[in-house]
N, C-alpha and C. Protein backbone atom coordinates (compact mmCIF):
# COMPACT_ATOMS: atom_id res chain seq x y z
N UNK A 1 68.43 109.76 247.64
CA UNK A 1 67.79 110.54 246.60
C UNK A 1 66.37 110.03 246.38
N UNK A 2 65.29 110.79 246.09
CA UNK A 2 63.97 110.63 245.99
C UNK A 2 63.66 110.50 244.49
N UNK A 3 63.09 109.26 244.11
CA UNK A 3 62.25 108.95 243.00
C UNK A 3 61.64 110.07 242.52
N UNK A 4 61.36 110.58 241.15
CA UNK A 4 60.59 111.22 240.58
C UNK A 4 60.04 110.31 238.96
N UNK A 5 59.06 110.91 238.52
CA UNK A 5 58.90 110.11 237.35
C UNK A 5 59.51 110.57 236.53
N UNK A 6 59.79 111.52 236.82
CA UNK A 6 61.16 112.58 235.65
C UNK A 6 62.58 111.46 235.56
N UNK A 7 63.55 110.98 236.69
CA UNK A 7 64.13 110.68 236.82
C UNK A 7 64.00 108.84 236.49
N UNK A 8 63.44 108.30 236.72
CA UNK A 8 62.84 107.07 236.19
C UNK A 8 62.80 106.94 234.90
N UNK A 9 62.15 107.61 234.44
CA UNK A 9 62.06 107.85 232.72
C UNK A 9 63.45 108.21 232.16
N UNK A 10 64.01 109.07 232.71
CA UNK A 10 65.58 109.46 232.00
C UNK A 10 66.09 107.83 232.70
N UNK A 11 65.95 106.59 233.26
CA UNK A 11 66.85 105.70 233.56
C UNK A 11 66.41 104.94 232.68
N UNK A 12 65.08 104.96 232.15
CA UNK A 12 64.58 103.96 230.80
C UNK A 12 65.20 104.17 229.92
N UNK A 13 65.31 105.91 229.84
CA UNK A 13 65.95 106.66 227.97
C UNK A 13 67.38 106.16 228.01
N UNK A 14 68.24 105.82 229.28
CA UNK A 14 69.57 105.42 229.24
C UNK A 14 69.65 104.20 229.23
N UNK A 15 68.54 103.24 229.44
CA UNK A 15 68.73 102.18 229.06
C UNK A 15 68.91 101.74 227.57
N UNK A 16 68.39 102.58 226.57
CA UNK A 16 68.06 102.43 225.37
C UNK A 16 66.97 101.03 224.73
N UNK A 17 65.91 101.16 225.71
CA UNK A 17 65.34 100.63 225.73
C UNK A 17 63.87 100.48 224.74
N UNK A 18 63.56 102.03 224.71
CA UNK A 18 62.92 102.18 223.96
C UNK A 18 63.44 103.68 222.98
N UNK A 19 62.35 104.36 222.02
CA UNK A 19 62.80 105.10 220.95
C UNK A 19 62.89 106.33 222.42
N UNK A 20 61.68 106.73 222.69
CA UNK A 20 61.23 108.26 223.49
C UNK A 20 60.53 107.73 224.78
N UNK A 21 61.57 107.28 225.92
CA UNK A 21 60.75 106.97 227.23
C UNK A 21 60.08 108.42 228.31
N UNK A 22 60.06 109.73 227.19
CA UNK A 22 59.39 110.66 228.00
C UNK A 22 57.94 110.72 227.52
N UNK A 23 57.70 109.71 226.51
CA UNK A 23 56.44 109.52 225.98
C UNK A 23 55.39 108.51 226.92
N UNK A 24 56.22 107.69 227.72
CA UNK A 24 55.50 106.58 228.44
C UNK A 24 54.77 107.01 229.46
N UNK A 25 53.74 106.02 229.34
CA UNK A 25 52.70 106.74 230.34
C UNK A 25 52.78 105.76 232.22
N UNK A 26 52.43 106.33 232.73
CA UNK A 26 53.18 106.33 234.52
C UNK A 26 52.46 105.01 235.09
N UNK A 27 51.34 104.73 234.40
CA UNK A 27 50.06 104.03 235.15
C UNK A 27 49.80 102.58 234.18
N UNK A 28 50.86 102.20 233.00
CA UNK A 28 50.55 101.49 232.00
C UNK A 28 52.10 100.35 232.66
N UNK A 29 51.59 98.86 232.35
CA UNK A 29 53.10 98.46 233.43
C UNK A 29 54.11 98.47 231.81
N UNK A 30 55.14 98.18 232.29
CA UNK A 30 56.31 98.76 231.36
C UNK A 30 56.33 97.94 230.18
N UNK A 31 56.17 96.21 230.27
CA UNK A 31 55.93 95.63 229.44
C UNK A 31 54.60 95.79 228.33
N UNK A 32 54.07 96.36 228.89
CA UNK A 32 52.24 96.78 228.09
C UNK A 32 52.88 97.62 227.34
N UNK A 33 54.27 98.98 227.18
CA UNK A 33 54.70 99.59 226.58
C UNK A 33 55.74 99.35 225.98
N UNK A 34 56.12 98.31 225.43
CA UNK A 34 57.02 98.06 224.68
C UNK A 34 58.64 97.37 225.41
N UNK A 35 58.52 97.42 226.15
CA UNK A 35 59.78 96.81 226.84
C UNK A 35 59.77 95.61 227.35
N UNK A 36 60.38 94.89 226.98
CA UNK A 36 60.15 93.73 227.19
C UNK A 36 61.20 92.97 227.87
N UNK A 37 61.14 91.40 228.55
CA UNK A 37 61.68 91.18 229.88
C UNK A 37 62.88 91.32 230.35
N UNK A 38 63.92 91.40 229.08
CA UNK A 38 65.28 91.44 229.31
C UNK A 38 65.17 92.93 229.47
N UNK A 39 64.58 93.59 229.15
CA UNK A 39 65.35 95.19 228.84
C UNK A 39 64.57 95.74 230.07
N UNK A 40 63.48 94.83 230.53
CA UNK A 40 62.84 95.52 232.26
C UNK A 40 63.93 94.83 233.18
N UNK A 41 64.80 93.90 233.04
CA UNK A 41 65.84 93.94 233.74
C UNK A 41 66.75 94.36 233.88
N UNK A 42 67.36 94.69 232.65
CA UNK A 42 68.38 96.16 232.55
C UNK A 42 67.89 97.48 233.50
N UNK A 43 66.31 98.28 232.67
CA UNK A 43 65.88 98.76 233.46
C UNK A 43 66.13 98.78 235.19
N UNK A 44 65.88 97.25 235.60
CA UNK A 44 65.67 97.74 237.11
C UNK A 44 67.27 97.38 237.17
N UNK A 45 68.07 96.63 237.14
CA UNK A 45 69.85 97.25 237.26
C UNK A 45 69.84 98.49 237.29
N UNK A 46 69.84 99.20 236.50
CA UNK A 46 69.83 100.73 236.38
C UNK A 46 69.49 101.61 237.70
N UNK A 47 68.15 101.17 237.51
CA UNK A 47 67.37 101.87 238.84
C UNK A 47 68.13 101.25 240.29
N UNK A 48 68.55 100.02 240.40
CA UNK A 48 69.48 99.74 241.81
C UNK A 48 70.82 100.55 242.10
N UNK A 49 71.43 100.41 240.56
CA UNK A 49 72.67 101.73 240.73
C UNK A 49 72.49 102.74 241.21
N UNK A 50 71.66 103.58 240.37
CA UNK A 50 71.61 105.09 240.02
C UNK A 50 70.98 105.59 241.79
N UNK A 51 70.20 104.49 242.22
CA UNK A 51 69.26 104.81 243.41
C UNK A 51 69.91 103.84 244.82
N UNK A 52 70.85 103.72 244.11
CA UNK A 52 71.84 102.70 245.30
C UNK A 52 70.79 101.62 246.36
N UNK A 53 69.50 100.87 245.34
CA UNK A 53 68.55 100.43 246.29
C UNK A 53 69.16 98.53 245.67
N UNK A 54 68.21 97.78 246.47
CA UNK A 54 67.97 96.12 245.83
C UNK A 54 66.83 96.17 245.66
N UNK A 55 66.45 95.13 244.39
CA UNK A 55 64.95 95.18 243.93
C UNK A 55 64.87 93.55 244.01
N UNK A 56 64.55 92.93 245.24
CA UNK A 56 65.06 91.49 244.91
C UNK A 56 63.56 90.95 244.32
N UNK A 57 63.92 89.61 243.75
CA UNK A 57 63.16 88.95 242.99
C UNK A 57 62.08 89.28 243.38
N UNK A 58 61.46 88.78 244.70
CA UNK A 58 60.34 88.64 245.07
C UNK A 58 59.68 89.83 244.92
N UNK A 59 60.50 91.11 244.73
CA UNK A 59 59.39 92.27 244.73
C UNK A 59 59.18 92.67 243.49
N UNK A 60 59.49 92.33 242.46
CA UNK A 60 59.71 92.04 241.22
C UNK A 60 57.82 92.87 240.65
N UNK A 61 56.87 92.16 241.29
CA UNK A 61 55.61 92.10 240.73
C UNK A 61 55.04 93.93 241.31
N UNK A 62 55.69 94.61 242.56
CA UNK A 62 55.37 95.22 242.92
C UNK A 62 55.54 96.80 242.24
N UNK A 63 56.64 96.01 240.96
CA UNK A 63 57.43 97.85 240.36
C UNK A 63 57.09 97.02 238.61
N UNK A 64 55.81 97.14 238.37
CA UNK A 64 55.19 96.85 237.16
C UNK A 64 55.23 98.24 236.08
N UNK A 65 54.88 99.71 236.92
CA UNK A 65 54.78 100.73 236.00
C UNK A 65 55.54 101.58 236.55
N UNK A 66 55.70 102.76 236.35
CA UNK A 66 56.44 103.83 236.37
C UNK A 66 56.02 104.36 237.60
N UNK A 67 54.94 104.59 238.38
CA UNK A 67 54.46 104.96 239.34
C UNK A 67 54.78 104.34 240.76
N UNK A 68 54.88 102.62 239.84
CA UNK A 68 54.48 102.16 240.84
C UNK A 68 56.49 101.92 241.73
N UNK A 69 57.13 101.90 240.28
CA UNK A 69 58.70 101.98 240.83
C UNK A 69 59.21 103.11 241.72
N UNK A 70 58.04 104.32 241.03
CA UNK A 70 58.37 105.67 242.03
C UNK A 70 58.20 105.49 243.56
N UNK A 71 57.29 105.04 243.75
CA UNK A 71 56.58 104.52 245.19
C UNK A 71 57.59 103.88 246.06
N UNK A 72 57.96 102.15 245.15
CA UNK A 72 58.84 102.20 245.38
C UNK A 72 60.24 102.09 246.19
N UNK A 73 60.47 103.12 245.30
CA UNK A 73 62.13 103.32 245.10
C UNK A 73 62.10 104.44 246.26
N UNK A 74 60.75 105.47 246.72
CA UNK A 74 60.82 106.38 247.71
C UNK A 74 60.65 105.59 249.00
N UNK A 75 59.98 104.17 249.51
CA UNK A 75 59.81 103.85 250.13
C UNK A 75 61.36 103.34 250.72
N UNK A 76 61.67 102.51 249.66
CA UNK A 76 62.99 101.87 249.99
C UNK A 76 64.26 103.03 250.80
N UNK A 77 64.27 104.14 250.19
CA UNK A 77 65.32 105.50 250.46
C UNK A 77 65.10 106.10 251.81
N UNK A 78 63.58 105.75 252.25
CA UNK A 78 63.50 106.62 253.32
C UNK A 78 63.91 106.44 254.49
């Protein structure tokens, strides 16, 4: 399945992470918006399920914003 920022954002809103993650902006990294380190790890759990990918440590620095997880999470699938 292919990343969208649509779909990313509905994995934040199920994290319950924040109030309205269709408000977050794509290009801002996730912690600059309110989420903070435990709940960007929930976050990326989420995103390994839902996208059946591994986000191992080391790439950790590379999925900072919403865009940049889209990228990604399409790279990893293809």
């Amino acid at each position: 399945m292919k990343a969208t920022v649509e779909n990313v954002k509905e994995v934040i809103a199920e994290a319950e992470v924040l109030g309205d993650a269709s408000e977050m902006k794509n290009d801002i990294p996730l912690r600059d918006q309110g989420i903070d380190s435990l709940d960007v790890v929930n976050v990326y759990l989420l995103l390994e399920e839902k996208f059946d990918i591994k986000i191992p440590d080391e790439d950790l620095s590379q999925v900072r914003t919403i865009s940049d997880i889209v990228e990604y999470i399409n790279k990893k699938v293809d």
